[in-house]
PDB file of N, CA and C in Angstrom:
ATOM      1  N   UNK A   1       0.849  -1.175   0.000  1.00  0.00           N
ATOM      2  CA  UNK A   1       0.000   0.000   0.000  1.00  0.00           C
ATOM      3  C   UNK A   1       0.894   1.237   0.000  1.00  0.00           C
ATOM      4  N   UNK A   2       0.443   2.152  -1.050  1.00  0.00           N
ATOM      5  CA  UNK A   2       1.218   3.504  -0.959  1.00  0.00           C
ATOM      6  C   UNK A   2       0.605   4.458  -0.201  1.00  0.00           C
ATOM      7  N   UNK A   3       0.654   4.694   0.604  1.00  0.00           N
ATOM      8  CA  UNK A   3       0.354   6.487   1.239  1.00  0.00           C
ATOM      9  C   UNK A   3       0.913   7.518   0.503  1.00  0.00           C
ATOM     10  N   UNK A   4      -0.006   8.448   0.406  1.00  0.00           N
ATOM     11  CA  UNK A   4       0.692   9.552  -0.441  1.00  0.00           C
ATOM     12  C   UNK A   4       0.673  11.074   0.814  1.00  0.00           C
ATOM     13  N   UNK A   5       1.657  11.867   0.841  1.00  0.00           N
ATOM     14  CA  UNK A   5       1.021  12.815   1.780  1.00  0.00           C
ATOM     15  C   UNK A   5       1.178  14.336   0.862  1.00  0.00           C
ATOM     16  N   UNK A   6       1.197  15.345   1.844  1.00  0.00           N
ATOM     17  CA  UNK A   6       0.870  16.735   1.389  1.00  0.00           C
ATOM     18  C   UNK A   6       1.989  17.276   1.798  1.00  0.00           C
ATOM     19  N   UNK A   7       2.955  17.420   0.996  1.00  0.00           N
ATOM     20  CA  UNK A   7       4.312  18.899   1.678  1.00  0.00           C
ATOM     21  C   UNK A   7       3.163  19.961   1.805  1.00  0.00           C
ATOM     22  N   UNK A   8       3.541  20.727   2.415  1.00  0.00           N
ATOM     23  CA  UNK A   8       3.041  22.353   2.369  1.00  0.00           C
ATOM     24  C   UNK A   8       4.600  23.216   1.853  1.00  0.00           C
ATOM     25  N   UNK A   9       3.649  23.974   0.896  1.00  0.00           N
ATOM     26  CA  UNK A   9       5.183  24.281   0.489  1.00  0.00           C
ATOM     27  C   UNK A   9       5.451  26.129   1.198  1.00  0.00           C
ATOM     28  N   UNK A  10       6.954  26.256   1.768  1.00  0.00           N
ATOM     29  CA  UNK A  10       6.663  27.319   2.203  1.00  0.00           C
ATOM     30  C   UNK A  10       7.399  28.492   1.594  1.00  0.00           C
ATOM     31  N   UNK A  11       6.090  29.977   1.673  1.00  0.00           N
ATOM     32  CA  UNK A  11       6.586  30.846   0.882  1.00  0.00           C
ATOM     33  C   UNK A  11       7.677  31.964   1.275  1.00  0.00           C
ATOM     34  N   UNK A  12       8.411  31.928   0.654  1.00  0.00           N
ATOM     35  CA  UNK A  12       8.958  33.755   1.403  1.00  0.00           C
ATOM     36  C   UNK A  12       8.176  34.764   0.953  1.00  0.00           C
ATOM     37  N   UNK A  13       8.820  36.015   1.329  1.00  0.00           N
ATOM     38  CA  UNK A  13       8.338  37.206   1.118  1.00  0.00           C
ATOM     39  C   UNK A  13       8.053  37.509  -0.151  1.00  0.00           C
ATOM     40  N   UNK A  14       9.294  36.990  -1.436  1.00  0.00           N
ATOM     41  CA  UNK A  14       9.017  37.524  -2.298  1.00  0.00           C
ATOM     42  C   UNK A  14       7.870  36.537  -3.199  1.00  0.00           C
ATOM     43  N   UNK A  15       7.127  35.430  -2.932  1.00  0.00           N
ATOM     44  CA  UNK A  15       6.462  34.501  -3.109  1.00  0.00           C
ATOM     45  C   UNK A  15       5.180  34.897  -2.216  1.00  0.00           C
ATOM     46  N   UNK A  16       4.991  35.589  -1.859  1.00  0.00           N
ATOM     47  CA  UNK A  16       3.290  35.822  -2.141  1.00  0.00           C
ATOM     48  C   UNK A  16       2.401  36.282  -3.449  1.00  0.00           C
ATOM     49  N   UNK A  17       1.305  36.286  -3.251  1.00  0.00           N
ATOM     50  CA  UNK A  17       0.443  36.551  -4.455  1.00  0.00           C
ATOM     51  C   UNK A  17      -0.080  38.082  -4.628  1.00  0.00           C
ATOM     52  N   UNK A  18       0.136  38.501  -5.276  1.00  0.00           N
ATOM     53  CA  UNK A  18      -0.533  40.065  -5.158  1.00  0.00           C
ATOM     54  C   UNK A  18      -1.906  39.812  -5.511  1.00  0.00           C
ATOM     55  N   UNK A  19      -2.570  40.818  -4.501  1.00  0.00           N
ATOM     56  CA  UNK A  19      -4.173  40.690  -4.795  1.00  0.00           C
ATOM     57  C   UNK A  19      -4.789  41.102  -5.730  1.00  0.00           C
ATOM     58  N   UNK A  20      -3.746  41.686  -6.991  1.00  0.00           N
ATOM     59  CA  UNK A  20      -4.066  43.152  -7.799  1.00  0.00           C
ATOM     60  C   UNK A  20      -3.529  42.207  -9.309  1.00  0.00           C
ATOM     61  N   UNK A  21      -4.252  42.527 -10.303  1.00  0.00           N
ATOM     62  CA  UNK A  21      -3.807  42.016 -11.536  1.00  0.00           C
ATOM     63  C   UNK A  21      -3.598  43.672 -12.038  1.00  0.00           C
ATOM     64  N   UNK A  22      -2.434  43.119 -13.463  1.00  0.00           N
ATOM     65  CA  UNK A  22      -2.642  44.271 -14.635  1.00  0.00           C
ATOM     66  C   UNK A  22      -3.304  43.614 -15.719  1.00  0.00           C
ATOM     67  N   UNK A  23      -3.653  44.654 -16.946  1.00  0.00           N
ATOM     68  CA  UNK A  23      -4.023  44.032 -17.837  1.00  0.00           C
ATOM     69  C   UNK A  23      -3.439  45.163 -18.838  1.00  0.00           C
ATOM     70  N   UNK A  24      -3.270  44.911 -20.244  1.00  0.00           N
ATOM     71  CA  UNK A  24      -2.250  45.778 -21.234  1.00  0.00           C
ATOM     72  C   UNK A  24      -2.718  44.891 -22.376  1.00  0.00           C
ATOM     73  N   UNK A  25      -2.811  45.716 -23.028  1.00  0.00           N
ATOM     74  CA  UNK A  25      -2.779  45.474 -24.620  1.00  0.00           C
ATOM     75  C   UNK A  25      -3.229  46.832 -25.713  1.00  0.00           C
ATOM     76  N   UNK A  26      -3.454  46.272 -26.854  1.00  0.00           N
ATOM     77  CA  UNK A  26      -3.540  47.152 -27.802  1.00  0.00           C
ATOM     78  C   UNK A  26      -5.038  46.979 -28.558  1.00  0.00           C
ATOM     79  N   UNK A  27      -5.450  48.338 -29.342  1.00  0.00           N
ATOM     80  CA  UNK A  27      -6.763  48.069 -30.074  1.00  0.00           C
ATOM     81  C   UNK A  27      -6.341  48.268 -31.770  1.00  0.00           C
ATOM     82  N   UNK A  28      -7.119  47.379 -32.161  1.00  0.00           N
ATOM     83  CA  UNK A  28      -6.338  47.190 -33.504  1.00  0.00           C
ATOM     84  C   UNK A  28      -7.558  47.178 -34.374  1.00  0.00           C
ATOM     85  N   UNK A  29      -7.572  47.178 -36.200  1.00  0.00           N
ATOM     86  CA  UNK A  29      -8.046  47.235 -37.009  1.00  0.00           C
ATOM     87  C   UNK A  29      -8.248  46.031 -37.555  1.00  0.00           C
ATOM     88  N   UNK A  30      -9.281  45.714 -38.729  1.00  0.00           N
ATOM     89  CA  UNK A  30      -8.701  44.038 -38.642  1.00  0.00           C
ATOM     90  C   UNK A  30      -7.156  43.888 -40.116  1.00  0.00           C
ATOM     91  N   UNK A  31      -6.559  45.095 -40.269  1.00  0.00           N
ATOM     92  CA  UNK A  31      -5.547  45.022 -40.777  1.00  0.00           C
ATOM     93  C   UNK A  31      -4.431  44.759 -39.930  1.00  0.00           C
ATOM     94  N   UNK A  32      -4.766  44.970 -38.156  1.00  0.00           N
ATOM     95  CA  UNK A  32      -3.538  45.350 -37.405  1.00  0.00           C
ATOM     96  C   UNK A  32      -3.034  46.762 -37.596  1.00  0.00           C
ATOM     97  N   UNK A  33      -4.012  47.368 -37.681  1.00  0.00           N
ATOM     98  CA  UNK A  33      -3.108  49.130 -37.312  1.00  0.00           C
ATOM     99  C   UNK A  33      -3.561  49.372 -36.015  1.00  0.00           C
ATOM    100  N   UNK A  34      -3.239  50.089 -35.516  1.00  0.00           N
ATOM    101  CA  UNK A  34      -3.672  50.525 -34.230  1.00  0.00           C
ATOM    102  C   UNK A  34      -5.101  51.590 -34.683  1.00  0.00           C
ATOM    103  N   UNK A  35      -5.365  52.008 -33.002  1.00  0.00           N
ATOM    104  CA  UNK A  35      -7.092  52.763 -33.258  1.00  0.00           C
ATOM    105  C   UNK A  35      -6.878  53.347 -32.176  1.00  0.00           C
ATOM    106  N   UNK A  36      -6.009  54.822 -32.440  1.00  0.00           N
ATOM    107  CA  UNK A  36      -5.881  55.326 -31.256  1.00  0.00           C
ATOM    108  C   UNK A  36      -7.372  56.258 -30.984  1.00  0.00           C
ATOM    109  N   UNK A  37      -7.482  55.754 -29.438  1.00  0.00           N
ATOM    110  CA  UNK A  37      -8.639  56.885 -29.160  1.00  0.00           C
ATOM    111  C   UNK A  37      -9.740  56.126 -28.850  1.00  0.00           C
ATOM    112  N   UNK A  38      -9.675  54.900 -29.553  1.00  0.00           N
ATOM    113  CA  UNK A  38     -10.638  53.762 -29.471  1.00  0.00           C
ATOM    114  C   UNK A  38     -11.086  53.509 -27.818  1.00  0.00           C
ATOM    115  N   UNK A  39     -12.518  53.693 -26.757  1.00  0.00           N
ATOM    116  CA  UNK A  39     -12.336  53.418 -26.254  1.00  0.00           C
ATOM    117  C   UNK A  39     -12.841  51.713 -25.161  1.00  0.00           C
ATOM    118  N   UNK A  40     -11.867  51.626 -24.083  1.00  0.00           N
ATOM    119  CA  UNK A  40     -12.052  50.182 -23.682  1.00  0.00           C
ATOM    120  C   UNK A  40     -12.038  50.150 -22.679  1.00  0.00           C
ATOM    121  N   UNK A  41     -13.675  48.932 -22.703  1.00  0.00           N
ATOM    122  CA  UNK A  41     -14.531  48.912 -21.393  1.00  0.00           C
ATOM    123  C   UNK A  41     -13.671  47.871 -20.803  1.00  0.00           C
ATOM    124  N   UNK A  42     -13.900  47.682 -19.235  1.00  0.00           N
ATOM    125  CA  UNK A  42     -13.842  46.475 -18.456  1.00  0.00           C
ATOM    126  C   UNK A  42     -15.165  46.393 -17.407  1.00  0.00           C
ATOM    127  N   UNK A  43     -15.353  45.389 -17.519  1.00  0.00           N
ATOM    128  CA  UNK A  43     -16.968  45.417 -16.603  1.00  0.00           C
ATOM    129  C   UNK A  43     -16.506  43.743 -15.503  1.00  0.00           C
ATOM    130  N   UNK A  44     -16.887  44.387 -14.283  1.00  0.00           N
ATOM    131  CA  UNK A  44     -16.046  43.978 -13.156  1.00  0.00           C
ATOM    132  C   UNK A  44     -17.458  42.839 -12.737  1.00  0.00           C
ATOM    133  N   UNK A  45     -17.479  41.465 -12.866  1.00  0.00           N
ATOM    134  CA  UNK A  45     -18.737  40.766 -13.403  1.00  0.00           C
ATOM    135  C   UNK A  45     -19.318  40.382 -11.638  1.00  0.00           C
ATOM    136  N   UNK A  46     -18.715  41.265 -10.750  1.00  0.00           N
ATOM    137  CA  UNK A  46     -19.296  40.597  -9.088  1.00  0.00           C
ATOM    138  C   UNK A  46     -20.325  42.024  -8.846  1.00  0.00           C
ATOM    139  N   UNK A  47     -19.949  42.963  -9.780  1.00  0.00           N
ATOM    140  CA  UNK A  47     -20.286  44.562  -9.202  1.00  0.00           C
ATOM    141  C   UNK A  47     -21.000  44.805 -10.546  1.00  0.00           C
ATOM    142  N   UNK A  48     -20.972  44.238 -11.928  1.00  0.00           N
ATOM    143  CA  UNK A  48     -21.133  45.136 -13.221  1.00  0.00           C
ATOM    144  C   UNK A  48     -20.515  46.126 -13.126  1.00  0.00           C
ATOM    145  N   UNK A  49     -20.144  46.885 -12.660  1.00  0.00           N
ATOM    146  CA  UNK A  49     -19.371  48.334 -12.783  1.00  0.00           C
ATOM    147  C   UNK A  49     -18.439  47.918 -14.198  1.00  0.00           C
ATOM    148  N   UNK A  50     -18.490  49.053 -14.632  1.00  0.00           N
ATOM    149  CA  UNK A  50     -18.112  49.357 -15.849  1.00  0.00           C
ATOM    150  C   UNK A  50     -16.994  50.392 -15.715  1.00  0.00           C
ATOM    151  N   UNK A  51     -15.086  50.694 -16.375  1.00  0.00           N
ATOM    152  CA  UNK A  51     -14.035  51.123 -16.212  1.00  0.00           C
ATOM    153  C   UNK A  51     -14.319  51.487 -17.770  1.00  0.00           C
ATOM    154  N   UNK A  52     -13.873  52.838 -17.939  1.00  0.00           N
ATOM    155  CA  UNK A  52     -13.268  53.388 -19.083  1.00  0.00           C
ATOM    156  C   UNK A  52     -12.081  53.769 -19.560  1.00  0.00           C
ATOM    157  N   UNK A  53     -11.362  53.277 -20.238  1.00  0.00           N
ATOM    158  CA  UNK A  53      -9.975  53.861 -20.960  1.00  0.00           C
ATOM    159  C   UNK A  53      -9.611  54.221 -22.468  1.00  0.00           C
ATOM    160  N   UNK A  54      -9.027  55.207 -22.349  1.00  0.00           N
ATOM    161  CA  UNK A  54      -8.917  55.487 -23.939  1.00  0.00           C
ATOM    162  C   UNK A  54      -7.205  54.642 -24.437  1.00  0.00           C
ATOM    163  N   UNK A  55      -7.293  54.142 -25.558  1.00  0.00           N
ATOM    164  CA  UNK A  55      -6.010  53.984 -26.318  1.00  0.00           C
ATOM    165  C   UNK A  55      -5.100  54.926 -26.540  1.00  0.00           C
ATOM    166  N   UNK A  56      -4.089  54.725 -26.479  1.00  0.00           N
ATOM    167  CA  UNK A  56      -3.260  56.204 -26.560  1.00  0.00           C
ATOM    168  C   UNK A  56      -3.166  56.035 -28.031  1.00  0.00           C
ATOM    169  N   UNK A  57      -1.752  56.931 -28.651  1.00  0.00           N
ATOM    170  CA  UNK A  57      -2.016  57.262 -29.994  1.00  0.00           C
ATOM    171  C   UNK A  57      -1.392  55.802 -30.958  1.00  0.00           C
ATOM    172  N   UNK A  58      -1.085  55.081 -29.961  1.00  0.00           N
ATOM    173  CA  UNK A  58      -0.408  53.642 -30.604  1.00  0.00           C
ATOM    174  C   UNK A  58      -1.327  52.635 -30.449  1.00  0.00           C
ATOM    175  N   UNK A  59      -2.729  52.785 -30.095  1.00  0.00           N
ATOM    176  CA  UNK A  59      -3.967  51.948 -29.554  1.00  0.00           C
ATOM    177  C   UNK A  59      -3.466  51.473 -28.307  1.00  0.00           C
ATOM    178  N   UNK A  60      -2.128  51.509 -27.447  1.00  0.00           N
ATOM    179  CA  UNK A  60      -2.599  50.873 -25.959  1.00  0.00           C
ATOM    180  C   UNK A  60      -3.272  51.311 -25.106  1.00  0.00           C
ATOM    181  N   UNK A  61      -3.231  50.825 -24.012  1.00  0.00           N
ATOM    182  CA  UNK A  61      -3.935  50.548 -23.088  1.00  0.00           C
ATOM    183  C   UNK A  61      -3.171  49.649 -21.802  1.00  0.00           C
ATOM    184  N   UNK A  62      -3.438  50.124 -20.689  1.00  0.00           N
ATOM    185  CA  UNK A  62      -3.374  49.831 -19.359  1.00  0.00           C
ATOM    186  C   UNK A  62      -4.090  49.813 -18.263  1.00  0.00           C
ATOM    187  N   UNK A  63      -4.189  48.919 -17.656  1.00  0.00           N
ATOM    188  CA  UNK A  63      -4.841  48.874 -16.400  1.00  0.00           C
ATOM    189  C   UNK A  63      -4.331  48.067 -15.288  1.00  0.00           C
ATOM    190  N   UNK A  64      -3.882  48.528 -14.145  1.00  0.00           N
ATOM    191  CA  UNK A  64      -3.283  48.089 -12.879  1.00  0.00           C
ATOM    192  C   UNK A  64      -3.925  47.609 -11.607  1.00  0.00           C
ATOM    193  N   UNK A  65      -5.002  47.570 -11.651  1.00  0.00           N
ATOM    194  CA  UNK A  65      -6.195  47.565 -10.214  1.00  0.00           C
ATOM    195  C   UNK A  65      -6.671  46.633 -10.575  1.00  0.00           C
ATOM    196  N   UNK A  66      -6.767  45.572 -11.242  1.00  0.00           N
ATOM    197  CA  UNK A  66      -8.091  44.041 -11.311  1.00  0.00           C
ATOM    198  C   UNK A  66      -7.815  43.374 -10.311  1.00  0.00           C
ATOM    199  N   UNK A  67      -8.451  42.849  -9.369  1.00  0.00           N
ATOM    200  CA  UNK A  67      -8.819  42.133  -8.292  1.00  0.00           C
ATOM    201  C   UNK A  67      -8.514  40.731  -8.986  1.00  0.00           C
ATOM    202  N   UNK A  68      -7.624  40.046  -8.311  1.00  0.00           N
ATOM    203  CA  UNK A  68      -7.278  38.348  -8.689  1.00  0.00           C
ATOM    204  C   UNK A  68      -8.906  37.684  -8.307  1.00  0.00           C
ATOM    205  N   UNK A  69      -9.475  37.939  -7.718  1.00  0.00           N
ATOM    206  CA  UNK A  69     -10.631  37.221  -7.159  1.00  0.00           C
ATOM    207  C   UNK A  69     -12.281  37.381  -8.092  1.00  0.00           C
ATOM    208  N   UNK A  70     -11.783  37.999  -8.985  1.00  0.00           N
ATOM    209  CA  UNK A  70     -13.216  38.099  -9.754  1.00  0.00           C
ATOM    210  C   UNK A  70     -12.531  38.223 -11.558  1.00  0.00           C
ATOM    211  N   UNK A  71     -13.675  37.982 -12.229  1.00  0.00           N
ATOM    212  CA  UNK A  71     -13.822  38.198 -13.319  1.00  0.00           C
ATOM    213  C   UNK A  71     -14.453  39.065 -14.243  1.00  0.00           C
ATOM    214  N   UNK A  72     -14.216  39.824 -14.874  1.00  0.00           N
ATOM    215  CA  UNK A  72     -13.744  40.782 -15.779  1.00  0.00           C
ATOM    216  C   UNK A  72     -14.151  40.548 -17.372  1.00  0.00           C
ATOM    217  N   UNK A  73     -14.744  41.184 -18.132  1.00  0.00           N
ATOM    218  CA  UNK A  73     -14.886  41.093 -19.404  1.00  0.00           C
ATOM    219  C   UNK A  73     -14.641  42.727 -20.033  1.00  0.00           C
ATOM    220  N   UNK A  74     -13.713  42.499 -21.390  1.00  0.00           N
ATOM    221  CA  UNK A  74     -12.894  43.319 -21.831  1.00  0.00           C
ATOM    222  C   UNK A  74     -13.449  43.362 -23.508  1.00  0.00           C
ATOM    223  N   UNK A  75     -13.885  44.773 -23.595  1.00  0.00           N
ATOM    224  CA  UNK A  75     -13.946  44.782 -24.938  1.00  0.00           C
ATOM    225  C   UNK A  75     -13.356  46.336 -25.481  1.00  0.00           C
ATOM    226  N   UNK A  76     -13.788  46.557 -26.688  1.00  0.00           N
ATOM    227  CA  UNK A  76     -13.138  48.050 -27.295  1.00  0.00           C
ATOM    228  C   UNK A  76     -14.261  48.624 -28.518  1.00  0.00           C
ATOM    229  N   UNK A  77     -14.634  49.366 -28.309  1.00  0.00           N
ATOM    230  CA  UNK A  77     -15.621  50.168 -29.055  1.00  0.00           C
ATOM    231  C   UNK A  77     -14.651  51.343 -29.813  1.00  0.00           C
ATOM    232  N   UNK A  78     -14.974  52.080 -31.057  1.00  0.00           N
ATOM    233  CA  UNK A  78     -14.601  53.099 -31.711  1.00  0.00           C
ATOM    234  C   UNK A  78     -15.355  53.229 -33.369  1.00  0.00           C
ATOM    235  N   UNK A  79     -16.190  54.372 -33.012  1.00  0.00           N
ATOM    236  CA  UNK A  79     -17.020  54.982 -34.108  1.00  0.00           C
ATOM    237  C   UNK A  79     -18.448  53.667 -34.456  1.00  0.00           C
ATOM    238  N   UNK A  80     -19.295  53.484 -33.293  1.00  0.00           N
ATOM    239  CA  UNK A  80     -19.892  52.596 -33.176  1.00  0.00           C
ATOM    240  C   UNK A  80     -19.682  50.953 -33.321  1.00  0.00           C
ATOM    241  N   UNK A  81     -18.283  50.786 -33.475  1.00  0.00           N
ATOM    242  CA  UNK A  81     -18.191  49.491 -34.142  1.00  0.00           C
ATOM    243  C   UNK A  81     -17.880  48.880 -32.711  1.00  0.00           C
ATOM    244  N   UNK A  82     -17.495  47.611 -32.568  1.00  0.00           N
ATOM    245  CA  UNK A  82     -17.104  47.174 -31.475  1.00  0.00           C
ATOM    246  C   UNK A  82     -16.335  45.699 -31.206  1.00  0.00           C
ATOM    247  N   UNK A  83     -15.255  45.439 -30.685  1.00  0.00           N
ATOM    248  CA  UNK A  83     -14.771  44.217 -30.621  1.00  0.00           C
ATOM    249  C   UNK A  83     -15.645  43.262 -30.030  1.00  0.00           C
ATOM    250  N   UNK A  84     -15.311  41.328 -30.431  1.00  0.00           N
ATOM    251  CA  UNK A  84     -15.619  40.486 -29.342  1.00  0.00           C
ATOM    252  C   UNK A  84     -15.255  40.926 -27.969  1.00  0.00           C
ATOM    253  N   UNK A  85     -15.660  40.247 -27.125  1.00  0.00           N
ATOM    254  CA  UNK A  85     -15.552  40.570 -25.829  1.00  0.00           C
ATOM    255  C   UNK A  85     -14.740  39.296 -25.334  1.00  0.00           C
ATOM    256  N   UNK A  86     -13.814  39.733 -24.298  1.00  0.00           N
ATOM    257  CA  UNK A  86     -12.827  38.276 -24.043  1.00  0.00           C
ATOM    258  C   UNK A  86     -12.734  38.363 -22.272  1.00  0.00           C
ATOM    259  N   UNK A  87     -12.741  37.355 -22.137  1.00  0.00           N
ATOM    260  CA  UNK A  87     -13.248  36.823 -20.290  1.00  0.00           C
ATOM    261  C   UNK A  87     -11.625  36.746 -20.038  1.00  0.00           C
ATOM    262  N   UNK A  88     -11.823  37.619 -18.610  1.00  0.00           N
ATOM    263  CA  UNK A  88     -10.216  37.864 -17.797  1.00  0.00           C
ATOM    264  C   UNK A  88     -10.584  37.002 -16.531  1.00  0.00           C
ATOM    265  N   UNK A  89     -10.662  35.750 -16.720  1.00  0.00           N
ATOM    266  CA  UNK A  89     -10.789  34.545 -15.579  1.00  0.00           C
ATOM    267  C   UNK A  89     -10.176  34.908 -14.141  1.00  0.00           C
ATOM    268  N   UNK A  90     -10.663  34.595 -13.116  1.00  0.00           N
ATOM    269  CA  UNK A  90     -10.279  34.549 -11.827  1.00  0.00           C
ATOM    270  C   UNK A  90      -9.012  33.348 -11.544  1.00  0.00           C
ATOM    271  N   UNK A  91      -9.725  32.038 -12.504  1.00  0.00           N
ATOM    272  CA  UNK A  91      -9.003  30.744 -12.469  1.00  0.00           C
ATOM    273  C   UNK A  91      -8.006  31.419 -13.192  1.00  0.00           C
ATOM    274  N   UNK A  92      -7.392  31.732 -13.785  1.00  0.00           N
ATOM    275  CA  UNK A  92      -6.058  31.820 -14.543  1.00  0.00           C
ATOM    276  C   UNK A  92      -5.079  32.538 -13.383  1.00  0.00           C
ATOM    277  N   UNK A  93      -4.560  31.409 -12.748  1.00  0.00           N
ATOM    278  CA  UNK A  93      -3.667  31.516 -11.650  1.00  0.00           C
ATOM    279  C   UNK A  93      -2.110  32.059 -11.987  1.00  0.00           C
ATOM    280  N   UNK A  94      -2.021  31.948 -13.173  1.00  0.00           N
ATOM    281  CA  UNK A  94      -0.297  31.998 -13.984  1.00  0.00           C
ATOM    282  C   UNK A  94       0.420  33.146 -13.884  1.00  0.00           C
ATOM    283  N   UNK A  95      -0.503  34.476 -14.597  1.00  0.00           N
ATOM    284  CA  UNK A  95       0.251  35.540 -14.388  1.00  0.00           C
ATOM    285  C   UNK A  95      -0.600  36.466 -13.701  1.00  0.00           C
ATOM    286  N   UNK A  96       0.154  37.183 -13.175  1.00  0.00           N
ATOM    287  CA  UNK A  96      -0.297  39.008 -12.589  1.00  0.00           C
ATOM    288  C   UNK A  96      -1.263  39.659 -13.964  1.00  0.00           C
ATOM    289  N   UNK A  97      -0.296  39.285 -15.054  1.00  0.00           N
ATOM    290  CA  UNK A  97      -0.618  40.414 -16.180  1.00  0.00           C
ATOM    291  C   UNK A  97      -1.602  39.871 -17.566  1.00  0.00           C
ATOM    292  N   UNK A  98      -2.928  40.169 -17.951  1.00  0.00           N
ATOM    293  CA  UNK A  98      -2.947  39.436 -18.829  1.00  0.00           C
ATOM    294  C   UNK A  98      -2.741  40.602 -20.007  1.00  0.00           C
ATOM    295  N   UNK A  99      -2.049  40.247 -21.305  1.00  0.00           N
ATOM    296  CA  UNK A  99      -1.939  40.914 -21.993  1.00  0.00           C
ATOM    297  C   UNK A  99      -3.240  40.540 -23.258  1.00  0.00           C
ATOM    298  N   UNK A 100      -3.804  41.588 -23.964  1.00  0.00           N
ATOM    299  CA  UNK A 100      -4.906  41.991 -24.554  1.00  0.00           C
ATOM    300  C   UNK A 100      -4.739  42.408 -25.779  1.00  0.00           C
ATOM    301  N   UNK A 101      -5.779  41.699 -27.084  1.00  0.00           N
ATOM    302  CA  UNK A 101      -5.386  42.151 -28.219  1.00  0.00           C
ATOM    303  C   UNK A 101      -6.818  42.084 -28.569  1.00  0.00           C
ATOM    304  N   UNK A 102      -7.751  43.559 -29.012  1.00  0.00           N
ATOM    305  CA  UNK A 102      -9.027  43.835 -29.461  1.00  0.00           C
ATOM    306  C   UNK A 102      -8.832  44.293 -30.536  1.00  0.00           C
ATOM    307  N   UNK A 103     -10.027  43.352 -31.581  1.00  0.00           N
ATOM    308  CA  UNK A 103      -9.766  43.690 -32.762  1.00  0.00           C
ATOM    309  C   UNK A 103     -11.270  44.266 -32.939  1.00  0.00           C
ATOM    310  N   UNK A 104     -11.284  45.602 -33.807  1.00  0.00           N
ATOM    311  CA  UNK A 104     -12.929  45.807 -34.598  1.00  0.00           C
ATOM    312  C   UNK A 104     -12.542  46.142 -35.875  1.00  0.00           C
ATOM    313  N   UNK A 105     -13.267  45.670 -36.229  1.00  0.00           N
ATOM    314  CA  UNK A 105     -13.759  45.589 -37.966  1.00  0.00           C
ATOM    315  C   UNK A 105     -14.451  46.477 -38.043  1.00  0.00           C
ATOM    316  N   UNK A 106     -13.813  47.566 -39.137  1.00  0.00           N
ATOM    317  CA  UNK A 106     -13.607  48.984 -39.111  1.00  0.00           C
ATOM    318  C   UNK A 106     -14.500  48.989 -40.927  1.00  0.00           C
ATOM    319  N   UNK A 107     -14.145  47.541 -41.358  1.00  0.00           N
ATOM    320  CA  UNK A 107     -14.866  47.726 -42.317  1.00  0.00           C
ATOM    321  C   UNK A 107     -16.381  47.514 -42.807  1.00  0.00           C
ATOM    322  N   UNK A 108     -17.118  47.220 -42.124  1.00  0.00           N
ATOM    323  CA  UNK A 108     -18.395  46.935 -42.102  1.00  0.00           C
ATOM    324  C   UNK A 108     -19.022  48.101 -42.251  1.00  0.00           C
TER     325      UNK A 108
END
């Protein structure tokens, strides 16, 4: 018979989890140009509250405050058009940062 047991594994200081995600990316065309000015929602899915940011003149975008503990949906609007919308998971344990690529179809 095998027993299996549980290490606990222990952390230092610099091995804790920050409670705070970023998120970064760019808003794009469906050529891939950028869309500066374009702007992009995040809607915080425990509160609905809704975050506004504009693209700078290269289409990015930043955001430093997302709560590891909830989930988040990210899209990008400019001149009525509007990207899919893409889910910023709670479960995605991997990184601090998720990086973001919104595309709208500019040609319709």
């Amino acid at each position: 018979m095998i027993t299996l047991g549980y290490v606990m594994p222990i952390a230092s200081a610099a091995d804790k989890i920050s409670p705070l995600r970023n998120v970064e990316g760019k808003v794009l065309d469906s050529n891939d140009n950028a869309i500066p000015g374009a702007i992009v929602y995040i809607r915080d899915m425990n509160t609905m509250k809704v975050l506004n940011l504009f693209a700078d003149n290269s289409g990015a975008f930043n955001y430093e405050q997302l709560l590891r503990s909830t989930d988040y949906r990210i899209w990008a609007e400019y001149k009525g058009k509007k990207s899919p919308e893409k889910l910023l998971s709670s479960f995605d344990n991997i990184t601090n940062l998720f990086q973001v690529r919104l595309r709208i179809d500019t040609t319709k």
